[in-house]
N, C-alpha and C. Protein backbone atom coordinates (compact mmCIF):
# COMPACT_ATOMS: atom_id res chain seq x y z
N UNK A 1 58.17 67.62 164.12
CA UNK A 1 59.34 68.44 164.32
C UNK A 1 59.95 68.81 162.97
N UNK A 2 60.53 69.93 163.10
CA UNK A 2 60.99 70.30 161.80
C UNK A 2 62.39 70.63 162.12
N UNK A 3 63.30 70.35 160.65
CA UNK A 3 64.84 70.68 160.80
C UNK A 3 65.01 71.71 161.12
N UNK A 4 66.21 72.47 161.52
CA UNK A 4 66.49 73.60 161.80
C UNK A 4 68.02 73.84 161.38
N UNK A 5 68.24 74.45 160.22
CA UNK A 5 69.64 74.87 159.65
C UNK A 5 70.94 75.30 160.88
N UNK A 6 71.68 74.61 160.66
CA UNK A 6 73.13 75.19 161.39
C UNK A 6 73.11 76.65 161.88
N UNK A 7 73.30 77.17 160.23
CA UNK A 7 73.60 79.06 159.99
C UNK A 7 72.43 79.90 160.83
N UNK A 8 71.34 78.58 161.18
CA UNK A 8 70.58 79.82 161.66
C UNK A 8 70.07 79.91 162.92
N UNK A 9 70.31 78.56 163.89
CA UNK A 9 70.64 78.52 165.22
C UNK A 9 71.62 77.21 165.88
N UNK A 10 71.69 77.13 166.91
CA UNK A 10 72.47 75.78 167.35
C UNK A 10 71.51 75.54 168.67
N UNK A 11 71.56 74.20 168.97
CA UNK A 11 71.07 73.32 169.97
C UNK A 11 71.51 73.96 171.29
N UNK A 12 71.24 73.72 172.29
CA UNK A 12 71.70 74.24 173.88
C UNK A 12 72.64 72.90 174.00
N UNK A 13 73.99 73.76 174.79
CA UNK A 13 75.14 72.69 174.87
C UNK A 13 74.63 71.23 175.79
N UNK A 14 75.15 70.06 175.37
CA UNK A 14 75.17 69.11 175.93
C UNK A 14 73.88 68.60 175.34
N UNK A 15 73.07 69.10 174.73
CA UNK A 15 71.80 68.29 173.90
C UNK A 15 71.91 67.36 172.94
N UNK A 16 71.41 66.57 173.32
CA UNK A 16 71.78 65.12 172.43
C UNK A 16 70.44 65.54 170.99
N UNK A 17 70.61 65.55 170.08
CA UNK A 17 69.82 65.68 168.62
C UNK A 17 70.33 64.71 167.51
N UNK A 18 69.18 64.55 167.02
CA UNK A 18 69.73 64.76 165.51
C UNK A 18 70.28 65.71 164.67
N UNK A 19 71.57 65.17 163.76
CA UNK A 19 72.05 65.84 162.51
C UNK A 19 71.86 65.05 161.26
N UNK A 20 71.82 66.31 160.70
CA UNK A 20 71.88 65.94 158.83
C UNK A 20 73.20 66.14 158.55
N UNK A 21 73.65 64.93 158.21
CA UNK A 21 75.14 65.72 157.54
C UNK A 21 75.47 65.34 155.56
N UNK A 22 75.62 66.31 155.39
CA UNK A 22 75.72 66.85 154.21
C UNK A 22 74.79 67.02 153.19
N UNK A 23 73.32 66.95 153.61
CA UNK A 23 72.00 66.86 153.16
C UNK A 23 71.53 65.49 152.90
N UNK A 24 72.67 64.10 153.27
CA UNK A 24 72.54 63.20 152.58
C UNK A 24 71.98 61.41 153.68
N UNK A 25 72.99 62.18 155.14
CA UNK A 25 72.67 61.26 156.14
C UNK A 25 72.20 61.55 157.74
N UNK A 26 71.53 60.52 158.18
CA UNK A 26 70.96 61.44 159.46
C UNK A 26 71.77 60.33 160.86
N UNK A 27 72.11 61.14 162.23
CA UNK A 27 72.93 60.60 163.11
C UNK A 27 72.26 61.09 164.07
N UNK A 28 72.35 60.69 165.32
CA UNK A 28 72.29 61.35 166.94
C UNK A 28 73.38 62.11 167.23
N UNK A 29 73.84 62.71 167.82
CA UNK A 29 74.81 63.32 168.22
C UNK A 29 74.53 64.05 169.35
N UNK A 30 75.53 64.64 170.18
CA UNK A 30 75.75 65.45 171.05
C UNK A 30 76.25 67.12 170.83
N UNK A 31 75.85 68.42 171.48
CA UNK A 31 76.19 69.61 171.02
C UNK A 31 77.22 69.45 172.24
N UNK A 32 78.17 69.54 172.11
CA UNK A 32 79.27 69.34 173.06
C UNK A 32 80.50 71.64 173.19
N UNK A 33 80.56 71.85 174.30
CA UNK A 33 81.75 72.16 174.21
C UNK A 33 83.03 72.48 175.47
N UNK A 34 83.91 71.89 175.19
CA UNK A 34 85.03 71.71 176.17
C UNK A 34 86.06 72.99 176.86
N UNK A 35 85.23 73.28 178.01
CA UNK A 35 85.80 74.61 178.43
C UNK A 35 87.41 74.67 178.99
N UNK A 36 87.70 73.09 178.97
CA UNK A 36 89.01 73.23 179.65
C UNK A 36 90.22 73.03 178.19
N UNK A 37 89.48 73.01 177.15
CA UNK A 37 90.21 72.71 175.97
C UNK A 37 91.92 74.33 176.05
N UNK A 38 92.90 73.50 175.61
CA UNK A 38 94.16 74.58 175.40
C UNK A 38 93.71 76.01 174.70
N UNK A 39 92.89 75.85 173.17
CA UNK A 39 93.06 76.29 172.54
C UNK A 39 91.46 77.18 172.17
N UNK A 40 91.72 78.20 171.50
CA UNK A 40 90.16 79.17 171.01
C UNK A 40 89.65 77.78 170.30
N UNK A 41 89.92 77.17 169.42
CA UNK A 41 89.35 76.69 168.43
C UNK A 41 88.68 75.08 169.20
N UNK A 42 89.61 74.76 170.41
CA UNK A 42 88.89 73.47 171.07
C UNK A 42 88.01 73.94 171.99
N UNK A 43 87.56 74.86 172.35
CA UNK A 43 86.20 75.57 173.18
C UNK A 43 85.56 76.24 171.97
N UNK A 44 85.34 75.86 170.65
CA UNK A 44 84.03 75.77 169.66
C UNK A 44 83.32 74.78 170.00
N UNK A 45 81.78 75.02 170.18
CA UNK A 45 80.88 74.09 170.26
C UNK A 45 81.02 73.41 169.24
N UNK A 46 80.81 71.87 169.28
CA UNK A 46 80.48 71.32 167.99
C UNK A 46 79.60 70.20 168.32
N UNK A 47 79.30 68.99 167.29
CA UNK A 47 78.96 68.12 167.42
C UNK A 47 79.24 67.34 167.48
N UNK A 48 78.89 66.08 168.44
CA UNK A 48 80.03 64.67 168.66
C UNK A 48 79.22 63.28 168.74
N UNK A 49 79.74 62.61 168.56
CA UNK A 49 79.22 61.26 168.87
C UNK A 49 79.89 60.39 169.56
N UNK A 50 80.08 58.88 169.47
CA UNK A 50 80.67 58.26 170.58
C UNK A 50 82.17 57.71 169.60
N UNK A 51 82.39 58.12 168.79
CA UNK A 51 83.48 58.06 167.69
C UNK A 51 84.32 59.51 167.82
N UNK A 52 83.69 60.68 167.88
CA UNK A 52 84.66 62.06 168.33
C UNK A 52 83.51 62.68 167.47
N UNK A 53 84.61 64.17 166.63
CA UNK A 53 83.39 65.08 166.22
C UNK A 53 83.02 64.72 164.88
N UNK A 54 81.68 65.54 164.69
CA UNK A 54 80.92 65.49 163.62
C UNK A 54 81.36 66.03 162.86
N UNK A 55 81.38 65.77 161.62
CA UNK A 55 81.80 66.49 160.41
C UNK A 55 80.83 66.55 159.52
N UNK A 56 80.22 67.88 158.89
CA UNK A 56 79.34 68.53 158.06
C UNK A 56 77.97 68.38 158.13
N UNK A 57 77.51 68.76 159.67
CA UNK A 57 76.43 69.04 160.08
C UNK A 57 75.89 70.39 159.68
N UNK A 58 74.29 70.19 158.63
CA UNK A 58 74.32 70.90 157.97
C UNK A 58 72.78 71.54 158.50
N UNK A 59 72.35 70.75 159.34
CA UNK A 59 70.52 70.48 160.20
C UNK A 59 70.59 70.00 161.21
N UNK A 60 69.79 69.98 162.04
CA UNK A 60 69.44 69.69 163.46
C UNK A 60 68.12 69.48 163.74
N UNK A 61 67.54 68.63 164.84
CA UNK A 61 66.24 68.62 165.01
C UNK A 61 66.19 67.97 166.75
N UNK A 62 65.61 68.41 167.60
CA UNK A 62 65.24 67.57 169.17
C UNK A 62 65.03 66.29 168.88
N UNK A 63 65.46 64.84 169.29
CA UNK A 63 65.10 64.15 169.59
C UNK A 63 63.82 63.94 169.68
N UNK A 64 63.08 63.00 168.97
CA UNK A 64 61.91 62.88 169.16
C UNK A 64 61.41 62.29 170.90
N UNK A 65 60.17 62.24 171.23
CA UNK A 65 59.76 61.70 172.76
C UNK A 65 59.58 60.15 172.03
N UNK A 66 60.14 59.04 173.30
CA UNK A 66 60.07 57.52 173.14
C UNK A 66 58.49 57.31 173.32
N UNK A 67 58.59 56.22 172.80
CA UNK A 67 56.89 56.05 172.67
C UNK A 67 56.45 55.52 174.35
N UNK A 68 54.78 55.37 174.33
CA UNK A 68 54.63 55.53 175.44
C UNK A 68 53.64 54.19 175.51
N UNK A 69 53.84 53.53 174.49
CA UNK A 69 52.90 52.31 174.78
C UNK A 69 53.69 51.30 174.28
């Protein structure tokens, strides 16, 4: 699998991936976005984990498949 830059697509909502954040560390995360949010800016997709959102997700990649043996 290969990374795939922010700027140049995003994950399908609710997909759990990996991120790179800031070229420096790698996380799981969730592409999350909240349609019942008040505001334009809280119905931006972003990325989340089990702490809240991601900050400076800069790559993405699918989850690899669990092994099978």
């Amino acid at each position: 699998m290969e990374w795939i830059k922010c700027s140049e697509s995003m994950p399908g909502i609710d997909a759990r991936v990996l991120v790179a954040l800031h070229g420096k560390y790698v996380q799981s995360a969730t592409y999350r976005q909240w349609s019942g949010a008040k505001t334009e800016k809280g119905r931006t997709p972003r990325f989340e984990d089990q702490r809240g959102i991601v900050y400076g997700a800069t790559h993405w990649m699918p989850l690899p498949e669990p092994p099978t043996d």
